[in-house]
Structure formats: C-alpha cells, structure tokens
Protein backbone atom coordinates (compact mmCIF):
# COMPACT_ATOMS: atom_id res chain seq x y z
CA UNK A 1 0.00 0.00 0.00
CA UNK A 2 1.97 3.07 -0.92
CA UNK A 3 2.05 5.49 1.61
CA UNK A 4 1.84 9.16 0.25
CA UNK A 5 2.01 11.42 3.23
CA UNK A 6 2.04 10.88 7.37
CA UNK A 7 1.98 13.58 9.35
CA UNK A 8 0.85 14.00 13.22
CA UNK A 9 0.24 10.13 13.60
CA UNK A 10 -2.00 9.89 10.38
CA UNK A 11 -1.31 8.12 7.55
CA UNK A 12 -2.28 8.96 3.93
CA UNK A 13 -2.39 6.02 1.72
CA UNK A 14 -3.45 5.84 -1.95
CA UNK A 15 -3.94 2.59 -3.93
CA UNK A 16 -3.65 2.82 -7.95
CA UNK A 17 -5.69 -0.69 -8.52
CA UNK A 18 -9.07 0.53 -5.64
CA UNK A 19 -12.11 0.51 -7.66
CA UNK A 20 -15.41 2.80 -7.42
CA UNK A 21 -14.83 6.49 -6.55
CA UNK A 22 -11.49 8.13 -6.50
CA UNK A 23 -10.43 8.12 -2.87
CA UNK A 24 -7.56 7.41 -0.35
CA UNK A 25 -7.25 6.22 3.04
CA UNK A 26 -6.59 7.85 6.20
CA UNK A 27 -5.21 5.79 9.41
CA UNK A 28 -4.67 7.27 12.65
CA UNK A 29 -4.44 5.28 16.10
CA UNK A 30 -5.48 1.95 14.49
CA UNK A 31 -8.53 3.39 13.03
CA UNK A 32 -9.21 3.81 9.43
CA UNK A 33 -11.49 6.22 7.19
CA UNK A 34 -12.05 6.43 3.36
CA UNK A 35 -12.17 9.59 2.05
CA UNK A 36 -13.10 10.84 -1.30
CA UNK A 37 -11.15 13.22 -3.34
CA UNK A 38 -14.02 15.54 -4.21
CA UNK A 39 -15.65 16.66 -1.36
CA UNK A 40 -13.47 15.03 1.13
CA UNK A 41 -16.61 12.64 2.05
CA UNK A 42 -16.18 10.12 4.39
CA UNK A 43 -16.76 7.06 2.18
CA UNK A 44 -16.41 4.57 5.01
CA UNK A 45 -14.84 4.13 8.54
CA UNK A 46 -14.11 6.87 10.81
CA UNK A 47 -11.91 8.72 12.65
CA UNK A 48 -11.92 11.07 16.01
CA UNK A 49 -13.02 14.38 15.04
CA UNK A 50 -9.23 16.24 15.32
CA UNK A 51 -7.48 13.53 12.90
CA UNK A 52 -10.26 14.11 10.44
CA UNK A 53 -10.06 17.77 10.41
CA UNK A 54 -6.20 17.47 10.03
CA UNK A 55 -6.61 15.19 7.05
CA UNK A 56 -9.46 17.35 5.27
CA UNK A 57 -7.05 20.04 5.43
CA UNK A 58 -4.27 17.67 4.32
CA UNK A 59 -6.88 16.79 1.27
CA UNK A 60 -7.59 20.47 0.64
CA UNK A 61 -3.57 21.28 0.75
CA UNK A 62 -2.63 18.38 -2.01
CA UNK A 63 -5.53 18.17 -3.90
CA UNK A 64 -2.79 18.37 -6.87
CA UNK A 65 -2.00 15.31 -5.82
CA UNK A 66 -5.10 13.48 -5.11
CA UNK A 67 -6.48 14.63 -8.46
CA UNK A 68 -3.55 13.24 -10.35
CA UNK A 69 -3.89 10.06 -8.63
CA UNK A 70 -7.62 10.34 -10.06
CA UNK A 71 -6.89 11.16 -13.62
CA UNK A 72 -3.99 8.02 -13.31
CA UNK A 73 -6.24 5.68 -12.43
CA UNK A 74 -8.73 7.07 -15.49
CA UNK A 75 -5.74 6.47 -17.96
CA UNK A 76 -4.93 3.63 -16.94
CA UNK A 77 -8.48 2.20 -17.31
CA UNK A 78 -9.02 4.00 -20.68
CA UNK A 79 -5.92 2.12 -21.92
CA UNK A 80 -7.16 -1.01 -20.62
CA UNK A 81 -10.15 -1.11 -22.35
CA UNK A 82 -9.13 0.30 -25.38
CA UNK A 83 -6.25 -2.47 -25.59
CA UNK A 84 -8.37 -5.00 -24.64
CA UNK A 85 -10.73 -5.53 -27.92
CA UNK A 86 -7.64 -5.11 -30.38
CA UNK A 87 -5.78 -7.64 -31.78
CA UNK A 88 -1.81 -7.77 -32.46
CA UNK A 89 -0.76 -6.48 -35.50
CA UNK A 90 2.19 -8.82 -37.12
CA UNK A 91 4.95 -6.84 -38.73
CA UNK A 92 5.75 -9.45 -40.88
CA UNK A 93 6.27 -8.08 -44.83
C-alpha cells in the first residue's frame, strides 16, 4: 500500500488498482477512514473528530495530488479497455 504522506500520527495512503470512486485512506491510532477526493466525504470508517479535520485540510492542501492520482487511475483504465478488444498487429512483410 503506498504510503503518500504521514503527518501527526495519520497516515495517507493511496492505492492505484481501488475501484469505485477516486479516494484514499486515512489511518490514525489503528482506526481507518475512506475519504473521497471531491468533497473530502467520508466514504467509510471513521476517525476522532481532530485527525479528520487534520486530514481534510491535508486533502484540501494536495488536492494536486489526489487529483492526479484520479486522472492516473482514469488512464490507466481507458488504456485497458481500449487495448483489450484489439488484436496484435504482425509486422511481418
């Protein structure tokens, strides 16, 4: 699990193969919460109310980052299934 950020305790993980909407992870204290990348939502799990201010701000401060991470995991499903129906050209003349 690539770890992008830890600060204060928390920990900021983002994975590039997590389906559904673009989020990342947040762990603090052995607890866990999901957060989305637009709108910061709490997508699942929790945290106390301090560590999840700190890590909406953290999400508001690198949302360059987050949002890449998005628009990665877009390309990388666009080239998927793009590659997937095509067949292999042979070079042969």
């Amino acid at each position: 699990m690539p770890r992008v950020s830890e600060f204060y305790g928390i920990a900021i993980y983002m994975y590039f193969r997590d389906h559904g909407v673009p989020h990342f992870h947040a762990v603090y204290a052995g607890q866990e919460a999901v957060l989305s990348i637009r709108g910061l939502r709490v997508l699942e799990g929790r945290l106390p109310q301090r560590a999840l201010a700190l890590v909406r701000a953290w999400g508001r401060l690198h949302l360059d980052v987050t949002k890449n991470h998005a628009a990665s995991r877009r390309s990388r499903r666009s080239k998927r299934s793009t590659t997937a129906g095509e067949r292999p050209t042979s070079s042969v003349a």
